[in-house]
Structures are given as structure tokens and as C-alpha cells.
PDB file of N, CA and C in Angstrom:
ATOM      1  N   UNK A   1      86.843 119.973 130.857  1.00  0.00           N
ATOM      2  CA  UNK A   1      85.829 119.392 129.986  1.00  0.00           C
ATOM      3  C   UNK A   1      84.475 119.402 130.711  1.00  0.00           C
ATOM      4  N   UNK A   2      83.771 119.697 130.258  1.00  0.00           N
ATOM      5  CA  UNK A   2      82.322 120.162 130.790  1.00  0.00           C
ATOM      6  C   UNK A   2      81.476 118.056 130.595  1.00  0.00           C
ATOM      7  N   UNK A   3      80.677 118.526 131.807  1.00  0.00           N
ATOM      8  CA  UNK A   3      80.119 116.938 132.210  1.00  0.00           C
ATOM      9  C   UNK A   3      79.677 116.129 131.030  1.00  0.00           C
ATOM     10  N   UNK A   4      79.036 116.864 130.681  1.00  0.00           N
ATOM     11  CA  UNK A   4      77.905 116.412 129.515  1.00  0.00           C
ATOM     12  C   UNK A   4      78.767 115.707 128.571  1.00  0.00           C
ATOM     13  N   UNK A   5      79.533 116.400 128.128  1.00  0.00           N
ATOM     14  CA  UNK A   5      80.676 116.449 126.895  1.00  0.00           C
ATOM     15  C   UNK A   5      81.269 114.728 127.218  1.00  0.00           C
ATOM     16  N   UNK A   6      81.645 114.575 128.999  1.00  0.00           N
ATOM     17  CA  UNK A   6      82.600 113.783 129.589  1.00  0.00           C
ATOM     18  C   UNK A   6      81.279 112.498 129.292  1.00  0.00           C
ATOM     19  N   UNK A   7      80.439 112.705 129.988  1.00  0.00           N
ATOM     20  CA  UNK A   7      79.253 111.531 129.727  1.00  0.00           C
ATOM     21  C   UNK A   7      79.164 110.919 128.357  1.00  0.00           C
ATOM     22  N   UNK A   8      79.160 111.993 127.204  1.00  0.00           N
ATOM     23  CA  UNK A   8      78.750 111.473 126.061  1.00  0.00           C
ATOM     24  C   UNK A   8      79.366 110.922 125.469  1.00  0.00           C
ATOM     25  N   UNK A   9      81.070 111.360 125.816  1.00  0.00           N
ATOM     26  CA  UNK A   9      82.049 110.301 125.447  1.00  0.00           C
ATOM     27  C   UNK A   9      82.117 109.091 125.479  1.00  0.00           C
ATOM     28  N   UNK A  10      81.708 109.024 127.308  1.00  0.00           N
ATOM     29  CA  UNK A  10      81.351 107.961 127.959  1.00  0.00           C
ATOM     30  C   UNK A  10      80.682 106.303 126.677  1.00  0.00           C
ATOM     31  N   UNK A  11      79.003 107.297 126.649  1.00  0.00           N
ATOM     32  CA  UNK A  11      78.160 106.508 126.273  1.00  0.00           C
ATOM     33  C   UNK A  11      78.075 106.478 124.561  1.00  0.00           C
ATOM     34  N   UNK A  12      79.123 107.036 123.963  1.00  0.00           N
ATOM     35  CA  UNK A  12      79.494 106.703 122.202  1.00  0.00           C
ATOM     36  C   UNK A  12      80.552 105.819 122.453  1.00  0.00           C
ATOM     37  N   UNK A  13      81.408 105.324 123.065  1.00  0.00           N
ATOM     38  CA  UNK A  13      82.095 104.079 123.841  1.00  0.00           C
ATOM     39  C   UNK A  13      81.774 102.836 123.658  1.00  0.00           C
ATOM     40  N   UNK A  14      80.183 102.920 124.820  1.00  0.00           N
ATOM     41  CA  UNK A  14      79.557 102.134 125.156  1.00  0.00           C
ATOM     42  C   UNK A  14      78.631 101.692 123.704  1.00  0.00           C
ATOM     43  N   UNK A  15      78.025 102.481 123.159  1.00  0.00           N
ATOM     44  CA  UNK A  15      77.450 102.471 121.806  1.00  0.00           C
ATOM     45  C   UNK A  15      78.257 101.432 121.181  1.00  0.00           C
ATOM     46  N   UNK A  16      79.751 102.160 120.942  1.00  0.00           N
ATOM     47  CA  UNK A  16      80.327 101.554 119.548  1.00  0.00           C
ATOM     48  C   UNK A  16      80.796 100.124 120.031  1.00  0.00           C
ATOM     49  N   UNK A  17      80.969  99.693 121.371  1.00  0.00           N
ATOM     50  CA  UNK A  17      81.765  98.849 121.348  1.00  0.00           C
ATOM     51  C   UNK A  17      80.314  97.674 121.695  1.00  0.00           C
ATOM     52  N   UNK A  18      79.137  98.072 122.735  1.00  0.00           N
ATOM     53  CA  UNK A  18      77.968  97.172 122.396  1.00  0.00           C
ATOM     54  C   UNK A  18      77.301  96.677 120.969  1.00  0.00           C
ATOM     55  N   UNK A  19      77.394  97.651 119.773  1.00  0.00           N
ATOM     56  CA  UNK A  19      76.888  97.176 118.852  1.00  0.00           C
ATOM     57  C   UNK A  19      77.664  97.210 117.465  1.00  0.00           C
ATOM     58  N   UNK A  20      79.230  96.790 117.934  1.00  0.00           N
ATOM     59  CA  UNK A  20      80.151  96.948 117.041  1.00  0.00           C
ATOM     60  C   UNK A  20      80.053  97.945 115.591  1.00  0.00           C
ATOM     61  N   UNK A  21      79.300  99.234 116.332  1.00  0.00           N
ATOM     62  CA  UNK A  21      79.166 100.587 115.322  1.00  0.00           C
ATOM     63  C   UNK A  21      80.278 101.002 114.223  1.00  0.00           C
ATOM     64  N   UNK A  22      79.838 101.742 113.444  1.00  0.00           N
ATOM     65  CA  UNK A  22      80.682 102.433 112.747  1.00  0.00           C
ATOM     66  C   UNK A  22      80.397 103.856 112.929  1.00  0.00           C
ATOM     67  N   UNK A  23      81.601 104.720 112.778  1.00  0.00           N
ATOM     68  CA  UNK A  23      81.611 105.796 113.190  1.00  0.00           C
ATOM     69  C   UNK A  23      80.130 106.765 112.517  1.00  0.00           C
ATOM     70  N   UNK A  24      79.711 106.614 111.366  1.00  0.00           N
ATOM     71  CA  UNK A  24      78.606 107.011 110.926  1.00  0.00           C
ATOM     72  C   UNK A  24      77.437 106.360 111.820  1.00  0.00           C
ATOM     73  N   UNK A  25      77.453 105.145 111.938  1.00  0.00           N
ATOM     74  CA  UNK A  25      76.167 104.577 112.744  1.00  0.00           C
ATOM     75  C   UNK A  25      76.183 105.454 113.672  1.00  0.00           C
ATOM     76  N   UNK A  26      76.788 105.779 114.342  1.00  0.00           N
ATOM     77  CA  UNK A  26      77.086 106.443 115.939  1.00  0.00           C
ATOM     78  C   UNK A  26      76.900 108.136 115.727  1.00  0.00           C
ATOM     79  N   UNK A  27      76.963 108.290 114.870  1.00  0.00           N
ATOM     80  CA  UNK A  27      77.057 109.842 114.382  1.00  0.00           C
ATOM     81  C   UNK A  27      75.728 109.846 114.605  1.00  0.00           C
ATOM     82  N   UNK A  28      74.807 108.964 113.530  1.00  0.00           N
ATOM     83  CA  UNK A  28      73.570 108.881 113.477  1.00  0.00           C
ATOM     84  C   UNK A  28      72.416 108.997 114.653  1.00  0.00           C
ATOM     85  N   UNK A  29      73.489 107.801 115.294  1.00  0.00           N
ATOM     86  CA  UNK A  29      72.408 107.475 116.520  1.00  0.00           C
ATOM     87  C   UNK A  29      72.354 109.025 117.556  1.00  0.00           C
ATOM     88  N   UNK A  30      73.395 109.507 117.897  1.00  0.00           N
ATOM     89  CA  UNK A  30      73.322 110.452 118.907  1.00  0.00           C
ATOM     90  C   UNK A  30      73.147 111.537 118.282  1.00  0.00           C
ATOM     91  N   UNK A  31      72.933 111.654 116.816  1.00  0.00           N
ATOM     92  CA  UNK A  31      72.373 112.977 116.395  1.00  0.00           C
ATOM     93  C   UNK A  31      73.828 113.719 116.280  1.00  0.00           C
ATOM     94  N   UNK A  32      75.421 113.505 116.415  1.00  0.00           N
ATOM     95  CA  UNK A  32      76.162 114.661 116.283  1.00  0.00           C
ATOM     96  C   UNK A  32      77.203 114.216 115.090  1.00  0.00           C
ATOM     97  N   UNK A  33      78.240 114.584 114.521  1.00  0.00           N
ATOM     98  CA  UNK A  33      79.034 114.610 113.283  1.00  0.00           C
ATOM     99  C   UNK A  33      80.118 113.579 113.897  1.00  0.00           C
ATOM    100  N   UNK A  34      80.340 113.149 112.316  1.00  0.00           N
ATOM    101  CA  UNK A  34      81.254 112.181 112.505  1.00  0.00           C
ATOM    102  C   UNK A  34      82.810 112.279 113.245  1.00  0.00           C
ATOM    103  N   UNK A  35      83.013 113.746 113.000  1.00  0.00           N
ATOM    104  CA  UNK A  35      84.038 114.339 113.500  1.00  0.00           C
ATOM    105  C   UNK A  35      84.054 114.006 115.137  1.00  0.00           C
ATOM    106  N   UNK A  36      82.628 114.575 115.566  1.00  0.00           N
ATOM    107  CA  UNK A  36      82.794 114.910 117.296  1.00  0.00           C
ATOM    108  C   UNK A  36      82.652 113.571 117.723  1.00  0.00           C
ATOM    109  N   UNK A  37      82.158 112.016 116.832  1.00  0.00           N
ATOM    110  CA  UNK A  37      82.177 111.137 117.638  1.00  0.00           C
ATOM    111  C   UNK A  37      83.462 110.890 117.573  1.00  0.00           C
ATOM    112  N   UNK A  38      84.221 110.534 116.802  1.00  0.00           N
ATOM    113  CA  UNK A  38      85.871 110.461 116.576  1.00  0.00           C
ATOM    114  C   UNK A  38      86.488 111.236 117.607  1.00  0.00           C
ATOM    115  N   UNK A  39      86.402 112.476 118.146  1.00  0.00           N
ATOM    116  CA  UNK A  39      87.107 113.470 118.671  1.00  0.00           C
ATOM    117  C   UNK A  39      87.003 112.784 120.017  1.00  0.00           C
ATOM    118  N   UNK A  40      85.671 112.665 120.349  1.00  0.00           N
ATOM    119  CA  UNK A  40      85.240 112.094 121.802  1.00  0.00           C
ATOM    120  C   UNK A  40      85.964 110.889 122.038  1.00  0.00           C
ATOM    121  N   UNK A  41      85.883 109.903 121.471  1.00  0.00           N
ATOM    122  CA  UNK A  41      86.149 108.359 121.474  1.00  0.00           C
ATOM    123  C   UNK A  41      87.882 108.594 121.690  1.00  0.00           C
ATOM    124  N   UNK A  42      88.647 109.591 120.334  1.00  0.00           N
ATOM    125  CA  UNK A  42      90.176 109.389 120.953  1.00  0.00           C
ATOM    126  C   UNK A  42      90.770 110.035 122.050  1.00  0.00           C
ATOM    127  N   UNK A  43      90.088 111.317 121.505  1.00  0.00           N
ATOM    128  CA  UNK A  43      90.789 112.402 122.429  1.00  0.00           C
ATOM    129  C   UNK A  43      90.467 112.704 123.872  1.00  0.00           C
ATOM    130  N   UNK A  44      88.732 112.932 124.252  1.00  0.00           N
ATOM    131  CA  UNK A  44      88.231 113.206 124.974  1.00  0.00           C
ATOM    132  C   UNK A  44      88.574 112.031 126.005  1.00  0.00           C
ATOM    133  N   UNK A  45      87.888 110.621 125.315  1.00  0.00           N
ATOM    134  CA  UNK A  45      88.010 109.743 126.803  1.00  0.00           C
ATOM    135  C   UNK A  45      89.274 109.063 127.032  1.00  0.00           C
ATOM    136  N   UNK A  46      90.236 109.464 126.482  1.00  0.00           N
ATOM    137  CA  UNK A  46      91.577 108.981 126.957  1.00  0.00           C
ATOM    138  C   UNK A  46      91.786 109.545 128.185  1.00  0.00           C
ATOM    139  N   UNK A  47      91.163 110.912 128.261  1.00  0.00           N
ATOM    140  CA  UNK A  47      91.131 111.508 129.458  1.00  0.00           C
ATOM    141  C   UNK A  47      90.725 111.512 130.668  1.00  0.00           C
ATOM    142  N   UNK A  48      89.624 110.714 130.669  1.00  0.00           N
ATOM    143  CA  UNK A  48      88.122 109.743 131.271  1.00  0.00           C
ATOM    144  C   UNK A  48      88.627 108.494 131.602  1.00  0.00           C
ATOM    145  N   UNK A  49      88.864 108.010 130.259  1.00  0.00           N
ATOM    146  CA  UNK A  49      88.660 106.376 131.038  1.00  0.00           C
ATOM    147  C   UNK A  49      89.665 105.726 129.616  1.00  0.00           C
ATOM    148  N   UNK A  50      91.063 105.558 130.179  1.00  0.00           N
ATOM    149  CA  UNK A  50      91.970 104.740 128.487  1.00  0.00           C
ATOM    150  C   UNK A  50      91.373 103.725 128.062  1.00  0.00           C
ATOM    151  N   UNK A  51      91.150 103.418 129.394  1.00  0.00           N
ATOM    152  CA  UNK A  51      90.904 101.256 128.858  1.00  0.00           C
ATOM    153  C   UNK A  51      89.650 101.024 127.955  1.00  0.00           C
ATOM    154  N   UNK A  52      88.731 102.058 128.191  1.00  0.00           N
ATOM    155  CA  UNK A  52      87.415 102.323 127.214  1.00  0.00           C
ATOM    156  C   UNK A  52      87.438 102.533 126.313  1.00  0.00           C
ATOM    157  N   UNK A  53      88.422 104.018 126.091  1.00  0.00           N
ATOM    158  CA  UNK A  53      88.883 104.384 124.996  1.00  0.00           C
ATOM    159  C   UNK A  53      89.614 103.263 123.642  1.00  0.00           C
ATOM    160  N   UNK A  54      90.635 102.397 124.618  1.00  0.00           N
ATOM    161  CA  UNK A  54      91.101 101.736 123.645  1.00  0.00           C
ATOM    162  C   UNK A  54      90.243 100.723 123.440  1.00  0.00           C
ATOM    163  N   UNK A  55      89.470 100.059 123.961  1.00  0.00           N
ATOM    164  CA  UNK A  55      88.537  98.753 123.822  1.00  0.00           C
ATOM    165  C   UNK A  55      87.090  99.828 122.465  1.00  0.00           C
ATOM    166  N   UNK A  56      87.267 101.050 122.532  1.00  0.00           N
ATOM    167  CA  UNK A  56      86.233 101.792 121.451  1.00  0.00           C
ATOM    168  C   UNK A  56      86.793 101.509 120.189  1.00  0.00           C
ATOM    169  N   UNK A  57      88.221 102.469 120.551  1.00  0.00           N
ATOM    170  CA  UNK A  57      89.239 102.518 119.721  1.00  0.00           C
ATOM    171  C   UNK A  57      89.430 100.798 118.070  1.00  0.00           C
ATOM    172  N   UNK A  58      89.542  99.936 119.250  1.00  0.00           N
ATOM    173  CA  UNK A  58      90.008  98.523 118.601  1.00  0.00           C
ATOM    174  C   UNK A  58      88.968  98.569 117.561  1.00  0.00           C
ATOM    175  N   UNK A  59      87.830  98.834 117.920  1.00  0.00           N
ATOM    176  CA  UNK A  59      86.356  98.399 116.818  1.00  0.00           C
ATOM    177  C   UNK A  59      86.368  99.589 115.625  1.00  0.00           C
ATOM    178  N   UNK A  60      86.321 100.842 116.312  1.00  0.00           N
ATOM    179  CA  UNK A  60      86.641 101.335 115.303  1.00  0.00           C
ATOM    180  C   UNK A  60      87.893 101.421 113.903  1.00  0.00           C
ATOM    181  N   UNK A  61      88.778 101.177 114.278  1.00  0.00           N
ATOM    182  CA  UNK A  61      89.792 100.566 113.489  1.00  0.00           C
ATOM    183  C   UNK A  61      89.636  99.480 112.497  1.00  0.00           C
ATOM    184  N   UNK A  62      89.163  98.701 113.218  1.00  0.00           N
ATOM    185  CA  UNK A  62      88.916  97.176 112.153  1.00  0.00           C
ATOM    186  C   UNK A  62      87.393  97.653 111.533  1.00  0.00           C
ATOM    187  N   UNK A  63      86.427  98.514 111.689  1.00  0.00           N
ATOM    188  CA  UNK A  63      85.638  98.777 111.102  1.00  0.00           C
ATOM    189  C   UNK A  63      86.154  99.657 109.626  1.00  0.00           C
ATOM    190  N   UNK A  64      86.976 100.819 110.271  1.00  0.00           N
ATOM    191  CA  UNK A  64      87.835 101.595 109.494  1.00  0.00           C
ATOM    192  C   UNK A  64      88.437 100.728 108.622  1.00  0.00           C
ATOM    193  N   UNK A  65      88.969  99.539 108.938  1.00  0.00           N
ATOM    194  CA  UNK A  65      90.103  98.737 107.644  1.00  0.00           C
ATOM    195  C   UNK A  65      89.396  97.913 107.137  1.00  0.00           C
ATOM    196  N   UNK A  66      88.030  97.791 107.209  1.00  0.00           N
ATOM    197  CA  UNK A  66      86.728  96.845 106.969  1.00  0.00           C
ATOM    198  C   UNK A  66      86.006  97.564 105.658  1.00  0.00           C
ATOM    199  N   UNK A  67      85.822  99.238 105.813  1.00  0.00           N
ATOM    200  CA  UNK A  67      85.259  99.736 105.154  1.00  0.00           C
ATOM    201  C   UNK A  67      84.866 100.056 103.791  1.00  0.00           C
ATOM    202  N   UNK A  68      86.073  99.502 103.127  1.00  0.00           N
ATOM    203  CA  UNK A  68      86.360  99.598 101.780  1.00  0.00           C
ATOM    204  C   UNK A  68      85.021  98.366 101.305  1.00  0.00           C
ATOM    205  N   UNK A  69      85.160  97.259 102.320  1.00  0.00           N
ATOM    206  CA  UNK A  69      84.400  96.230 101.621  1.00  0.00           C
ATOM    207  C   UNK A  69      82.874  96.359 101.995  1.00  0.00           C
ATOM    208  N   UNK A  70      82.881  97.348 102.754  1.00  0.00           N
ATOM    209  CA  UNK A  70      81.509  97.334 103.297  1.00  0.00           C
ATOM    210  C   UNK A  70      80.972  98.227 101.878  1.00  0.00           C
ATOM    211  N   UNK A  71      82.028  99.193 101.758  1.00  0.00           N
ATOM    212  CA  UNK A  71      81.261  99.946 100.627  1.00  0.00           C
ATOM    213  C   UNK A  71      81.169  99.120  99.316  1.00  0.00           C
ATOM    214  N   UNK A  72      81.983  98.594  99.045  1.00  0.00           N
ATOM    215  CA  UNK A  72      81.420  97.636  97.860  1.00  0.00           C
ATOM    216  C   UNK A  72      80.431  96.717  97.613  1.00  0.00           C
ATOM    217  N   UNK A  73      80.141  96.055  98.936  1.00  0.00           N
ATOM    218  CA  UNK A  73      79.043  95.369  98.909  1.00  0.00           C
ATOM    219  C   UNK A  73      77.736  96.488  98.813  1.00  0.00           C
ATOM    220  N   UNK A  74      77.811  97.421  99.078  1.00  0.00           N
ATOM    221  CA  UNK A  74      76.704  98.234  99.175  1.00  0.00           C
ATOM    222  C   UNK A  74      76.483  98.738  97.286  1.00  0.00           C
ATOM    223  N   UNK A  75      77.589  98.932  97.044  1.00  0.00           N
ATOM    224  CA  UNK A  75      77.331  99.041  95.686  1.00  0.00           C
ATOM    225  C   UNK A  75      76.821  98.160  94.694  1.00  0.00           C
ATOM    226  N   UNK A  76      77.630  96.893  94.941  1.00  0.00           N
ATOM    227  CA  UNK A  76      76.827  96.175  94.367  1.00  0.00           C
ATOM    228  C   UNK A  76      75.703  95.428  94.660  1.00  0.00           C
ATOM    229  N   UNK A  77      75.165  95.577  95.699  1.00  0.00           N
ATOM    230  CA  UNK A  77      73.475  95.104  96.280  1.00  0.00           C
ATOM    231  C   UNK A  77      72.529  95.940  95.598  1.00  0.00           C
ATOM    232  N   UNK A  78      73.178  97.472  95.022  1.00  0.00           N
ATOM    233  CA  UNK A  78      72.707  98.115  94.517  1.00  0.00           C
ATOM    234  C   UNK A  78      72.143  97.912  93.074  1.00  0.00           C
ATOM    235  N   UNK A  79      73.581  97.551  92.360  1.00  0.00           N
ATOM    236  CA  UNK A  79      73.427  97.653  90.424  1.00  0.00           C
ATOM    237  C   UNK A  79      72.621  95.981  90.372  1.00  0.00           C
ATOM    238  N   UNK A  80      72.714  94.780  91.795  1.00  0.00           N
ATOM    239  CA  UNK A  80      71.849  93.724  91.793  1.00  0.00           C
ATOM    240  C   UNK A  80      70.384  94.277  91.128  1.00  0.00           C
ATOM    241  N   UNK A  81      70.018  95.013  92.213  1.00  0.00           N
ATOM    242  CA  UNK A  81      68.818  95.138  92.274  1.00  0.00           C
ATOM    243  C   UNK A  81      68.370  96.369  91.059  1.00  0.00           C
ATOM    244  N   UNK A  82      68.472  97.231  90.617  1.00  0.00           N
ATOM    245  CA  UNK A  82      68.749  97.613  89.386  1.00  0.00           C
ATOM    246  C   UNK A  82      68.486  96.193  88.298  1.00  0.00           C
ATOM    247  N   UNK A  83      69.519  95.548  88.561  1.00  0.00           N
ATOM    248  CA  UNK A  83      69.275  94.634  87.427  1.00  0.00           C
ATOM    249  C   UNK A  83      67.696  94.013  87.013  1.00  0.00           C
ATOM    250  N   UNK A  84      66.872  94.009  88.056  1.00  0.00           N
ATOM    251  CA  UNK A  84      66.005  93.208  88.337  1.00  0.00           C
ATOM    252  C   UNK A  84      64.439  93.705  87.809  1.00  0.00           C
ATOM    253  N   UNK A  85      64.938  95.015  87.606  1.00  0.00           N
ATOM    254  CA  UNK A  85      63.563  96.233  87.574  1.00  0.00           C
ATOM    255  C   UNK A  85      63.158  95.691  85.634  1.00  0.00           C
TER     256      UNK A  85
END
């Protein structure tokens, strides 16, 4: 695994688990696809560092089983404000 690759794993880790991210936030922030932060976080730094991995891992999960409601609230903050026009 080439350094860079190993670092960035590193610091989408550090990202998700300092600002209890979601895999899109994190996509966002470092500019790369939702895929490669996922890829990095399971695959890559298990290889690096587990205990990181799984302490990434934990947030993303409960964000993942969170998500359904995150999207609903987003919908309806939406047809709220709609209402209002």
C-alpha cells in the first residue's frame, strides 16, 4: 500500500470519529467518493491500525442505522418550508 493511500486512511479515521461524520460528510471533506472512504476505513486500515479502524468503524455503523431518520427529517424540513412560501 503506497504511503499516501496509508496516511489518508489514517486521517478519514481521525475525521470520522472527531466529528462523528457520515460517510458522505467525509467523502466531501477530502474531496474523494464515498466508496474509497468506506474502502479505506474497513479494508485499508485494518491493515494500519485495527483499533482505529474499529473505533471508525463503530460511528460509521450507527450513523449507517441512523440514516433512514436523518433522511426523513431532511425531507420534511423541506415540504416545512415549502409550506411557508
Amino acid at each position: 500500500m503506497k504511503d499516501y493511500i496509508a496516511k489518508r486512511a489514517v486521517e478519514i479515521a481521525n475525521y470520522i470519529i472527531e466529528n462523528n461524520a457520515t460517510v458522505r460528510q467525509t467523502a466531501k471533506q477530502f474531496g474523494i467518493s464515498k466508496s474509497t472512504v468506506h474502502k479505506d476505513c474497513t479494508e485499508r486500515l485494518l491493515l494500519i491500525n485495527p483499533a482505529l479502524a474499529a473505533d471508525a468503524r463503530k460511528i460509521l455503523d450507527l450513523n449507517k442505522s441512523e440514516r433512514h431518520i436523518r433522511g426523513g427529517l431532511a425531507t420534511r424540513e423541506k415540504y416545512l418550508h415549502m409550506e411557508h412560501h
